[in-house]
Protein backbone atom coordinates (compact mmCIF):
# COMPACT_ATOMS: atom_id res chain seq x y z
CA UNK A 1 135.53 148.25 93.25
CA UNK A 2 134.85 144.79 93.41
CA UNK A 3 131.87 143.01 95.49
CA UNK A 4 133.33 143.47 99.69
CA UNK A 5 131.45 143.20 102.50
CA UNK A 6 130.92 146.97 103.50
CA UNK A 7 127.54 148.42 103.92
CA UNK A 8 127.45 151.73 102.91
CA UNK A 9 125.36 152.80 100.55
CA UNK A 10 126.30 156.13 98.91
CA UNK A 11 123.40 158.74 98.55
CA UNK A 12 122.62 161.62 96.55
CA UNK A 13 123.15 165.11 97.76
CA UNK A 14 120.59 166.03 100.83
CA UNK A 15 117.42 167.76 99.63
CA UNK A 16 117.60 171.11 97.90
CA UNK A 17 121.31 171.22 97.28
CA UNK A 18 121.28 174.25 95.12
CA UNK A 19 122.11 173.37 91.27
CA UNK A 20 125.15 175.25 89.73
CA UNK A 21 125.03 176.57 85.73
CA UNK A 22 128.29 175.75 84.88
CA UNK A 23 129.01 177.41 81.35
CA UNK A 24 129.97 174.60 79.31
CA UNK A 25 132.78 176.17 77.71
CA UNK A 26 134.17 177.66 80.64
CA UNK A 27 134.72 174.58 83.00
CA UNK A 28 136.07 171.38 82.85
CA UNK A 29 135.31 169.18 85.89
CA UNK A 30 136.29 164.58 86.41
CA UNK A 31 134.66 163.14 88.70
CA UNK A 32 135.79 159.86 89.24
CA UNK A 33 136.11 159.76 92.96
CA UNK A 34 135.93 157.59 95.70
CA UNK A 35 136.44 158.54 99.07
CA UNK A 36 137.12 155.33 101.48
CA UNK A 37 135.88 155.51 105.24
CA UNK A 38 137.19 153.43 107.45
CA UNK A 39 138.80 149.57 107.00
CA UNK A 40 136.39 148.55 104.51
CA UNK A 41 133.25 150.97 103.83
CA UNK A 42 132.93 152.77 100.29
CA UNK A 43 131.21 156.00 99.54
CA UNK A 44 130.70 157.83 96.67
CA UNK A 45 131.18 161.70 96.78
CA UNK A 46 128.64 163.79 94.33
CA UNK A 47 130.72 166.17 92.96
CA UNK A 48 129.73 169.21 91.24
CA UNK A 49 128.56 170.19 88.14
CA UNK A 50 130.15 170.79 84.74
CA UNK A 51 132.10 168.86 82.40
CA UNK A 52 134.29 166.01 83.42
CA UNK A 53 135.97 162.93 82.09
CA UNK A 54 133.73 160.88 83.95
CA UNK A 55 130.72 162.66 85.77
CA UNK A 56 128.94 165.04 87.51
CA UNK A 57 126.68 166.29 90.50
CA UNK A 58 124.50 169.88 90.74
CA UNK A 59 126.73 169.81 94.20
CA UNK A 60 129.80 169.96 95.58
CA UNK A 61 131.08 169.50 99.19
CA UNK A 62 133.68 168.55 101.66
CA UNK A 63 135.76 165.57 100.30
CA UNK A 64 134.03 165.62 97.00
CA UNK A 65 135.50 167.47 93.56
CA UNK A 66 134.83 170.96 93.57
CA UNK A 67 135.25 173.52 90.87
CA UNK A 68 138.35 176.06 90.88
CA UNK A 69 138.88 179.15 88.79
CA UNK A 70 141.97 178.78 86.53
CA UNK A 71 143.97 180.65 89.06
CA UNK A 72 147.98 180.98 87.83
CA UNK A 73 148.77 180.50 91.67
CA UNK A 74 146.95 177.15 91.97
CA UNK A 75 148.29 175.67 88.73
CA UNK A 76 151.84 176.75 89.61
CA UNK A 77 151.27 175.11 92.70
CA UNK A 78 150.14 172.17 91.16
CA UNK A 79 152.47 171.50 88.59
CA UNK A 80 155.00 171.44 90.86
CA UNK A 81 153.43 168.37 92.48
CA UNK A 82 153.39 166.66 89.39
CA UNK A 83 156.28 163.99 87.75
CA UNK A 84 158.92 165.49 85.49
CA UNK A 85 157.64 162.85 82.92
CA UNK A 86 153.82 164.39 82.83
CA UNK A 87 155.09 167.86 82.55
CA UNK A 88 157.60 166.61 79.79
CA UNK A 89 154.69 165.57 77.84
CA UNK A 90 151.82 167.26 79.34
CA UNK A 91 151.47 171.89 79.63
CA UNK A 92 149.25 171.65 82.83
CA UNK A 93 146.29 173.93 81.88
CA UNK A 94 144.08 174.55 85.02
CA UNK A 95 142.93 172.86 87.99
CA UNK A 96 139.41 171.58 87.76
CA UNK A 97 138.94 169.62 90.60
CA UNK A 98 140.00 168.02 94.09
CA UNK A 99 139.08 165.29 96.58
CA UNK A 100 140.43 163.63 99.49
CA UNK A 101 143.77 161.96 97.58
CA UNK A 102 143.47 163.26 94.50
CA UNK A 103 143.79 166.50 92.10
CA UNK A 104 142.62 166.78 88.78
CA UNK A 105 143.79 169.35 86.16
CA UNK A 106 142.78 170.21 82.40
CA UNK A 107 146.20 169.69 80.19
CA UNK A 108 147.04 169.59 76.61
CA UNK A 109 149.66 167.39 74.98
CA UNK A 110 152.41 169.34 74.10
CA UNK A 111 153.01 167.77 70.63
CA UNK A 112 148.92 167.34 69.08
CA UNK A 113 146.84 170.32 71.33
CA UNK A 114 144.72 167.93 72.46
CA UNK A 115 143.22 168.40 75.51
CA UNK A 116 142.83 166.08 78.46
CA UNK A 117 141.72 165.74 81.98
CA UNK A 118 144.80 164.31 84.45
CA UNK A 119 143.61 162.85 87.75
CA UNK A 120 146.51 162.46 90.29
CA UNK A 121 145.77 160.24 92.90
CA UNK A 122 147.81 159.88 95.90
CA UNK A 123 148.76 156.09 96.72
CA UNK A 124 150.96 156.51 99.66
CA UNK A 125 147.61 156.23 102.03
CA UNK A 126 145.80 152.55 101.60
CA UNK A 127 142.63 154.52 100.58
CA UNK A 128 144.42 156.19 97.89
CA UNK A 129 145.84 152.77 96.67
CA UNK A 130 142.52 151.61 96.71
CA UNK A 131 140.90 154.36 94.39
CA UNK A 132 143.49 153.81 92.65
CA UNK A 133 143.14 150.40 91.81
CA UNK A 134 139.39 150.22 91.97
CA UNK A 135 139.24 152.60 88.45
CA UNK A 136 142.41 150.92 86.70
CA UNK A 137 140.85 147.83 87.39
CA UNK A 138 138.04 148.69 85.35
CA UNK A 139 139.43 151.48 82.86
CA UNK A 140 142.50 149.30 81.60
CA UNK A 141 139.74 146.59 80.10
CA UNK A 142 137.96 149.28 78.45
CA UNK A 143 137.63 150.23 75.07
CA UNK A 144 134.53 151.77 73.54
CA UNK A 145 132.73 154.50 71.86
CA UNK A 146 130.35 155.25 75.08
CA UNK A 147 132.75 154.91 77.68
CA UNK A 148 135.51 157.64 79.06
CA UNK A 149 138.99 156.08 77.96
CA UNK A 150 141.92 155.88 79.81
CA UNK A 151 144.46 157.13 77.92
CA UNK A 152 147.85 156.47 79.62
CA UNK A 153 149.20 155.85 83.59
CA UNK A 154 152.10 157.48 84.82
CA UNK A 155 153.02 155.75 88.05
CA UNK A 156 155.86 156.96 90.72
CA UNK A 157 156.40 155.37 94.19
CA UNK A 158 153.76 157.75 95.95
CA UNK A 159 151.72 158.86 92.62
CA UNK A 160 149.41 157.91 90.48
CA UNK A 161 148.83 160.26 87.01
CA UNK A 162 145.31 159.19 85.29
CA UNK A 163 145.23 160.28 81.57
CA UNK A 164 141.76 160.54 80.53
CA UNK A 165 139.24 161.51 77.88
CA UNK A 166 138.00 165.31 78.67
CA UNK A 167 133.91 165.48 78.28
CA UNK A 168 133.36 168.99 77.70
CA UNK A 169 129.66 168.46 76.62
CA UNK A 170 127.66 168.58 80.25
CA UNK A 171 125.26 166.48 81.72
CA UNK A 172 122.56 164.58 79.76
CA UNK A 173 119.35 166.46 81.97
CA UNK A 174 121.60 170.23 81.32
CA UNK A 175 121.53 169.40 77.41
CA UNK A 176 118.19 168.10 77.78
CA UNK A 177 116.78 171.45 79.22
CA UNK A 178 119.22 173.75 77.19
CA UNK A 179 117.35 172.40 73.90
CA UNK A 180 114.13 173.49 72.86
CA UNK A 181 112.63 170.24 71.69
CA UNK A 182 112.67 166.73 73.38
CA UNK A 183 110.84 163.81 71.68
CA UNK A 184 110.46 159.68 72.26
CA UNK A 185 113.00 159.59 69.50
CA UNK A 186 115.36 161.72 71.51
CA UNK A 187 115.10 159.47 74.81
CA UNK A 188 115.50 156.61 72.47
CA UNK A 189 118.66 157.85 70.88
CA UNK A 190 120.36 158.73 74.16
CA UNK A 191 119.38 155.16 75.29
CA UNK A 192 120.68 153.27 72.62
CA UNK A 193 124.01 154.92 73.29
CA UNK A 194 124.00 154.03 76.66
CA UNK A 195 122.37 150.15 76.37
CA UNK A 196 125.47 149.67 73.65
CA UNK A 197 127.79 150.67 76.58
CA UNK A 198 126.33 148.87 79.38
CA UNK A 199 126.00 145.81 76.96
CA UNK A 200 129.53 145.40 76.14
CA UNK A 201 130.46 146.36 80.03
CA UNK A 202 128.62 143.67 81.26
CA UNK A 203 129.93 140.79 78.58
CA UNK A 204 133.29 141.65 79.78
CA UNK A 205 132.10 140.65 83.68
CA UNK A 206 132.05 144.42 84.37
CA UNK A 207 129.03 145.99 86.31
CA UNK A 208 128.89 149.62 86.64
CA UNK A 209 126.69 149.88 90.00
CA UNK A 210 126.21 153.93 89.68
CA UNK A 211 124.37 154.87 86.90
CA UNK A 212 122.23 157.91 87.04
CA UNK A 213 122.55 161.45 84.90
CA UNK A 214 125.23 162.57 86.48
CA UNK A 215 127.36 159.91 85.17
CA UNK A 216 126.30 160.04 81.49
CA UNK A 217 127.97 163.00 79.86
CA UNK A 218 128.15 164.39 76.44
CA UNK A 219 131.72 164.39 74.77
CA UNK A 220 131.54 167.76 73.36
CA UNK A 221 128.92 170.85 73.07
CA UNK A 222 127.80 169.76 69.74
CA UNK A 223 124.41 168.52 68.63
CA UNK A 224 125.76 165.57 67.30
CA UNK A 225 127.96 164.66 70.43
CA UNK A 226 128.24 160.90 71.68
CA UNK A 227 127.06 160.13 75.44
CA UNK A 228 129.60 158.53 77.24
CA UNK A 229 129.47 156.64 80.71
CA UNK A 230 131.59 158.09 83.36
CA UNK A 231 132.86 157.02 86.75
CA UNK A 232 133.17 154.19 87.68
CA UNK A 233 134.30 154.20 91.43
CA UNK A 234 131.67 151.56 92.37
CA UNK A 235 132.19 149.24 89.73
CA UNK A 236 132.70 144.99 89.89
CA UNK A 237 135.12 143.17 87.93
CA UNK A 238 134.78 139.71 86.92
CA UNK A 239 136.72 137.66 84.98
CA UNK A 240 135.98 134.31 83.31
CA UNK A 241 135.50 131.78 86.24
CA UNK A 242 134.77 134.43 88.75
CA UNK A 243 131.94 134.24 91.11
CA UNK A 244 129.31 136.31 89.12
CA UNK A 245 127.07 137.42 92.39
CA UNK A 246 127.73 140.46 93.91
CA UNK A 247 126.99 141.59 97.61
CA UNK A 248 128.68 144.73 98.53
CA UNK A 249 125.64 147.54 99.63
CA UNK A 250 126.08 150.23 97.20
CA UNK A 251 124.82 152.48 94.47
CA UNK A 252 122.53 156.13 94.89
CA UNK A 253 119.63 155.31 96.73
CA UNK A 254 116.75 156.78 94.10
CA UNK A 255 118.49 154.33 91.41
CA UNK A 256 119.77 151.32 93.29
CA UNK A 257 117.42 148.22 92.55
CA UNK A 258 115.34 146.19 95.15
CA UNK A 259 117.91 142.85 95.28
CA UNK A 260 120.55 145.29 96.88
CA UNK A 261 118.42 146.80 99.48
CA UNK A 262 117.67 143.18 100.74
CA UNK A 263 121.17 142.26 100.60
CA UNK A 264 120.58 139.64 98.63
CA UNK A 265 123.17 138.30 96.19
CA UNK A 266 122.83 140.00 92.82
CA UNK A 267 123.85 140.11 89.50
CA UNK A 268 124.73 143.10 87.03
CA UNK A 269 120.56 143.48 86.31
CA UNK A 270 121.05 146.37 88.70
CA UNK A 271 122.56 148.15 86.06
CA UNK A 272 119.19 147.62 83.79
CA UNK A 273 116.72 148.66 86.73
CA UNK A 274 119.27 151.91 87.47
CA UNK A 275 118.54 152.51 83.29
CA UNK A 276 114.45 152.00 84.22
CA UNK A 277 115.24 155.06 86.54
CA UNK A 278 116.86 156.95 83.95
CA UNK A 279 114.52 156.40 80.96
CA UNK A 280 111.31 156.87 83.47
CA UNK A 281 112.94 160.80 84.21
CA UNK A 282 114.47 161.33 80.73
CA UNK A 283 110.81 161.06 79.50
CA UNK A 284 108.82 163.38 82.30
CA UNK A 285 111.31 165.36 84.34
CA UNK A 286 110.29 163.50 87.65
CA UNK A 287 111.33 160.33 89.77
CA UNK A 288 109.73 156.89 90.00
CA UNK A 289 111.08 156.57 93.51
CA UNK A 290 111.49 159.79 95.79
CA UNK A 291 110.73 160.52 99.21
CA UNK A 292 112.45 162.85 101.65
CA UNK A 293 112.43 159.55 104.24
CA UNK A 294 114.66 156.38 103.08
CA UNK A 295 112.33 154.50 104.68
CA UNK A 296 109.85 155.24 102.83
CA UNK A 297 111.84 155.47 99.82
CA UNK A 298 113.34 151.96 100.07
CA UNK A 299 109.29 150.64 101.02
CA UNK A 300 108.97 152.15 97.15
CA UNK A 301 111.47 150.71 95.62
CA UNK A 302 111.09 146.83 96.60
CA UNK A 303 107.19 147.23 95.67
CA UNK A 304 108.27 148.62 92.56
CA UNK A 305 105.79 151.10 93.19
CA UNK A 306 105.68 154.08 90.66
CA UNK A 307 103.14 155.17 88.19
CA UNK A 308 102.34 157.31 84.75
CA UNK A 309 100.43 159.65 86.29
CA UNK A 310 100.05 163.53 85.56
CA UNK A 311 102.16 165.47 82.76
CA UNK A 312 103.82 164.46 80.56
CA UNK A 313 102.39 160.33 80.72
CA UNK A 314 99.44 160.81 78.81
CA UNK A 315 101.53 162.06 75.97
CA UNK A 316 103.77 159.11 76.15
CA UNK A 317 103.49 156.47 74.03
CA UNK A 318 102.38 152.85 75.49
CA UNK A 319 105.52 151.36 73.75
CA UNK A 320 107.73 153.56 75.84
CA UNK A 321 105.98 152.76 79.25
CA UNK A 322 106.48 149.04 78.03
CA UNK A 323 109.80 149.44 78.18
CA UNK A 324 109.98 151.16 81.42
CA UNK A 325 108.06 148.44 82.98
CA UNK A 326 110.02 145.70 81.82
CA UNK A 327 112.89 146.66 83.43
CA UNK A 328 111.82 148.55 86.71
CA UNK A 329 111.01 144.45 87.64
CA UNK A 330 111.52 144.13 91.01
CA UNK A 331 112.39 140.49 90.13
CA UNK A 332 115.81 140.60 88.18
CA UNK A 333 115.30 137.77 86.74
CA UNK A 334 112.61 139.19 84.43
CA UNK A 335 114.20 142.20 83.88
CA UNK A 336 115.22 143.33 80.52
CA UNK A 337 118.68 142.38 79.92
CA UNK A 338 120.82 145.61 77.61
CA UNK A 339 120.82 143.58 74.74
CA UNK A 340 117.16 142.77 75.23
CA UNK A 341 116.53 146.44 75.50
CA UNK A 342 118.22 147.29 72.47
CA UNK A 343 115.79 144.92 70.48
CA UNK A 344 112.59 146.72 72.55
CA UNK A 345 110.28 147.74 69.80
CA UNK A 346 110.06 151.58 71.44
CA UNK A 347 113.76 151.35 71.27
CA UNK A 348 114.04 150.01 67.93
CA UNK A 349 110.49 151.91 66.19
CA UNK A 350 111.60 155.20 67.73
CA UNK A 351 114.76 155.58 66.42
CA UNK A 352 113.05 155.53 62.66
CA UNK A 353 110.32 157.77 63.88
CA UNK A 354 110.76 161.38 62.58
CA UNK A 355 107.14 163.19 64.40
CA UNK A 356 107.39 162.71 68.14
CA UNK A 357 104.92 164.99 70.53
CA UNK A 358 107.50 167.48 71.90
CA UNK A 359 107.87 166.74 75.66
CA UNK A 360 110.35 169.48 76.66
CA UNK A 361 108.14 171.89 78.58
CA UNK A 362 106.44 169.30 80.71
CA UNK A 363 110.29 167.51 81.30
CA UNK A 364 111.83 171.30 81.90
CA UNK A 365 108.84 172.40 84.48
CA UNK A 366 108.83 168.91 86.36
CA UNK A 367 113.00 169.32 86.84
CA UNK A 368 112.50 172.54 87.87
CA UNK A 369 109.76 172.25 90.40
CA UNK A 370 111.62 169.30 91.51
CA UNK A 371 114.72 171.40 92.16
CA UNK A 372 112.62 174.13 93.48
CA UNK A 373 111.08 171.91 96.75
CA UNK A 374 114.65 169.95 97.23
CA UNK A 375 115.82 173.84 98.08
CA UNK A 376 112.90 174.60 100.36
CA UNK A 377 113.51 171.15 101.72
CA UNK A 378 117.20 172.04 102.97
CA UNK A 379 116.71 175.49 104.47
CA UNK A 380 114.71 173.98 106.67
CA UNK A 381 116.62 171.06 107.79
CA UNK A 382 119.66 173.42 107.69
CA UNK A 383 117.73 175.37 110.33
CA UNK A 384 117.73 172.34 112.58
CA UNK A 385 120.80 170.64 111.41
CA UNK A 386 123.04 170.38 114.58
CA UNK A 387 127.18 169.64 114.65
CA UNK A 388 127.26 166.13 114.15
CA UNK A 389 127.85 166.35 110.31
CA UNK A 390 131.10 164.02 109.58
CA UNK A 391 133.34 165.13 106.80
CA UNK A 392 132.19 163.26 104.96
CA UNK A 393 130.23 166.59 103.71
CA UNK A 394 126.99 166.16 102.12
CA UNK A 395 127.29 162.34 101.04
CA UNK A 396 124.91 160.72 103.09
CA UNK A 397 125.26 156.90 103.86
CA UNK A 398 122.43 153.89 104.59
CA UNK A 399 122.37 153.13 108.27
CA UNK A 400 123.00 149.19 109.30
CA UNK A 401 119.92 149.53 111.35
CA UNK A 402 117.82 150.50 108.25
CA UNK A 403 119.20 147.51 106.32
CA UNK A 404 118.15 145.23 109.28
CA UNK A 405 114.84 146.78 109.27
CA UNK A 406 114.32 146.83 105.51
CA UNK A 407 115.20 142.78 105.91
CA UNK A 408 113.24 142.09 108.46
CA UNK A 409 109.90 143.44 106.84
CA UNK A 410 110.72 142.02 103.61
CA UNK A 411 112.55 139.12 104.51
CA UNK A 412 109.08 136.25 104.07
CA UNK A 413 108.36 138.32 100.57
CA UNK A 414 111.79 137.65 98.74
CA UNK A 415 111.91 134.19 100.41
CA UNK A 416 108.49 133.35 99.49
């Protein structure tokens, strides 16, 4: 989306969103959506769970991309909508999904079967143009194994048809929990997957600025399915000669790294310290940072304060809290880089390893129990909740006061 001046900072779905099963063979869901408030100010909408050509959220609300049932009503209605030149080439299969300015259906090409995920995205609004624009800027330079693929653009004067890769596999926490058995080498293997696709991202000047489990899908239902990163709304493009600091305010507040909250001019290590999130839940089933109050949240986060503490750490090898450590650095520039990380001894040892301490039921009860209180903690702010929710649904954005408040406190550290 490039690096603009708006401060909004997306946010995860409020506390105790309830989380939808979504049978994986059933539904199809892309999310790749970004809905645009006002002249310059970027959110990201969670959207709900399932399968998607780019990503996922356990939620699903006003503006964001919902799930539909295959209704023949809804895809007639549809397919009118859409270009003689799609339909020519394209049997529209079911609609999937919908936001703001766009719709997003399951097809199949008419002459190989195969199936894939078409977002239309209206462009005769500016904020449509600018979704538009934000993911073709990124998904035209793209090419690689972990990494949804663009497949064609079909463009008309107030349209925009998205061909896309169609992830039928889940999210990486649903496979994670579906299995019975989840080692070291496990987290290691998903993580090599995802460092090779960050690393190439970021040598072509790209930054993703939104990873987190939601956006890291599995390509089919298979065991031996590929992870591939999804959505990238949020992302910065930079070409050779560019500027390569970045100051737009954005990102999911549990993942985004300390540099951002300051405002400070940063560079794509927020990537690495969102992938210190990741690997610190892949291997326990709990956050490093959480805390019903930003505040206090944001306090965490630029003291880097988290620790190994309770189940499943002790059963974690030292080499694998190494790794966390050395990129949940609040100071980027001692953070890991991804092709650091991909020469990290846990990263590299593990993935030769073949008897691992099976961390599943520890990773399973901490997601659940985690899931569990974010419910408890929603019925009861639904019971005071009064009108002045926006529609901009459950997406919930930093405040400018906040920032000023977060600078002000830490302002003398990060200049120090």
């Amino acid at each position: 989306m490039g690096c603009r001046t708006s401060k909004v900072l997306p946010e995860l779905p409020k506390d105790g969103d309830p989380v939808k099963k979504v049978d994986p063979q059933k539904t199809d869901v892309y999310k790749n959506f970004i809905r645009v408030d006002g002249s310059d100010k970027k959110t990201v909408s969670p959207c709900p769970q399932g399968q998607s050509a780019a990503a996922n959220s356990p939620t699903a609300g006003k503006g964001q991309l919902e799930p539909f049932e295959p209704r023949r009503s809804k895809v007639a209605k549809y397919r009118a909508k859409f270009d003689p030149r799609v339909t020519a080439k394209y049997e529209i299969k079911a609609l999937i999904g919908r936001g703001s300015f766009s719709r997003v259906v399951r097809v199949e090409h008419k002459g190989t079967r195969q199936p894939y995920a078409i977002k239309m995205i209206e462009t005769r609004w500016r904020e449509g143009r600018e979704v538009c624009e934000s993911e073709l800027r990124v998904l035209r330079r793209v090419r690689h194994t972990n990494i949804i693929q663009l497949m064609e653009v079909f463009e008309t004067a107030e349209r925009v048809y998205l061909v896309m890769q169609l992830a039928t596999g889940g999210e990486l926490f649903d496979r994670v929990i579906a299995r019975g058995s989840f080692t070291e080498r496990d987290a290691t293997r998903v993580l090599r997957m995802v460092l090779d696709g960050v690393r190439y991202l970021h040598m072509l000047g790209i930054t993703h600025r939104d990873l987190k489990p939601e956006n890291l899908l599995y390509y089919h239902p298979g065991a031996d399915s590929k992870i591939m990163i999804t959505d990238f709304g949020l992302a910065s493009t930079r070409r050779k000669g560019d500027e390569c600091l970045m100051k737009t305010t954005c990102g999911t507040p549990e993942y985004i790294a300390p540099e951002i909250l300051v405002r400070k001019p940063y560079t794509n290590a927020v990537d690495m310290w969102a992938l210190g999130v990741i690997s610190y839940i892949l291997l326990s089933g709990t956050m490093p940072f959480e805390d019903d109050n930003r505040m206090r949240l944001y306090r965490q986060i630029l003291k880097g304060k988290y620790s190994f503490s309770g189940e499943p750490w002790p059963s974690v090898s030292n080499l694998a809290k190494d790794f966390i450590d050395r990129v949940l650095t609040v100071d980027p520039s001692e953070r890991l880089t991804a092709s650091q990380a991909l020469k990290h001894p846990w990263i590299v040892s593990m993935a030769a390893s073949s008897s691992m301490k099976n961390l599943h039921r520890c990773i399973s009860q901490n997601m659940l129990k985690r899931a569990l209180s974010r419910s408890q903690s929603t019925k009861s702010a639904q019971s005071t909740r009064s009108s002045r929710s926006s529609k901009s649904g459950r997406a919930r954005r930093v405040r400018e006061k906040e920032l000023r408040e977060l600078n002000r406190r830490y302002q003398q550290q990060y200049n120090g």
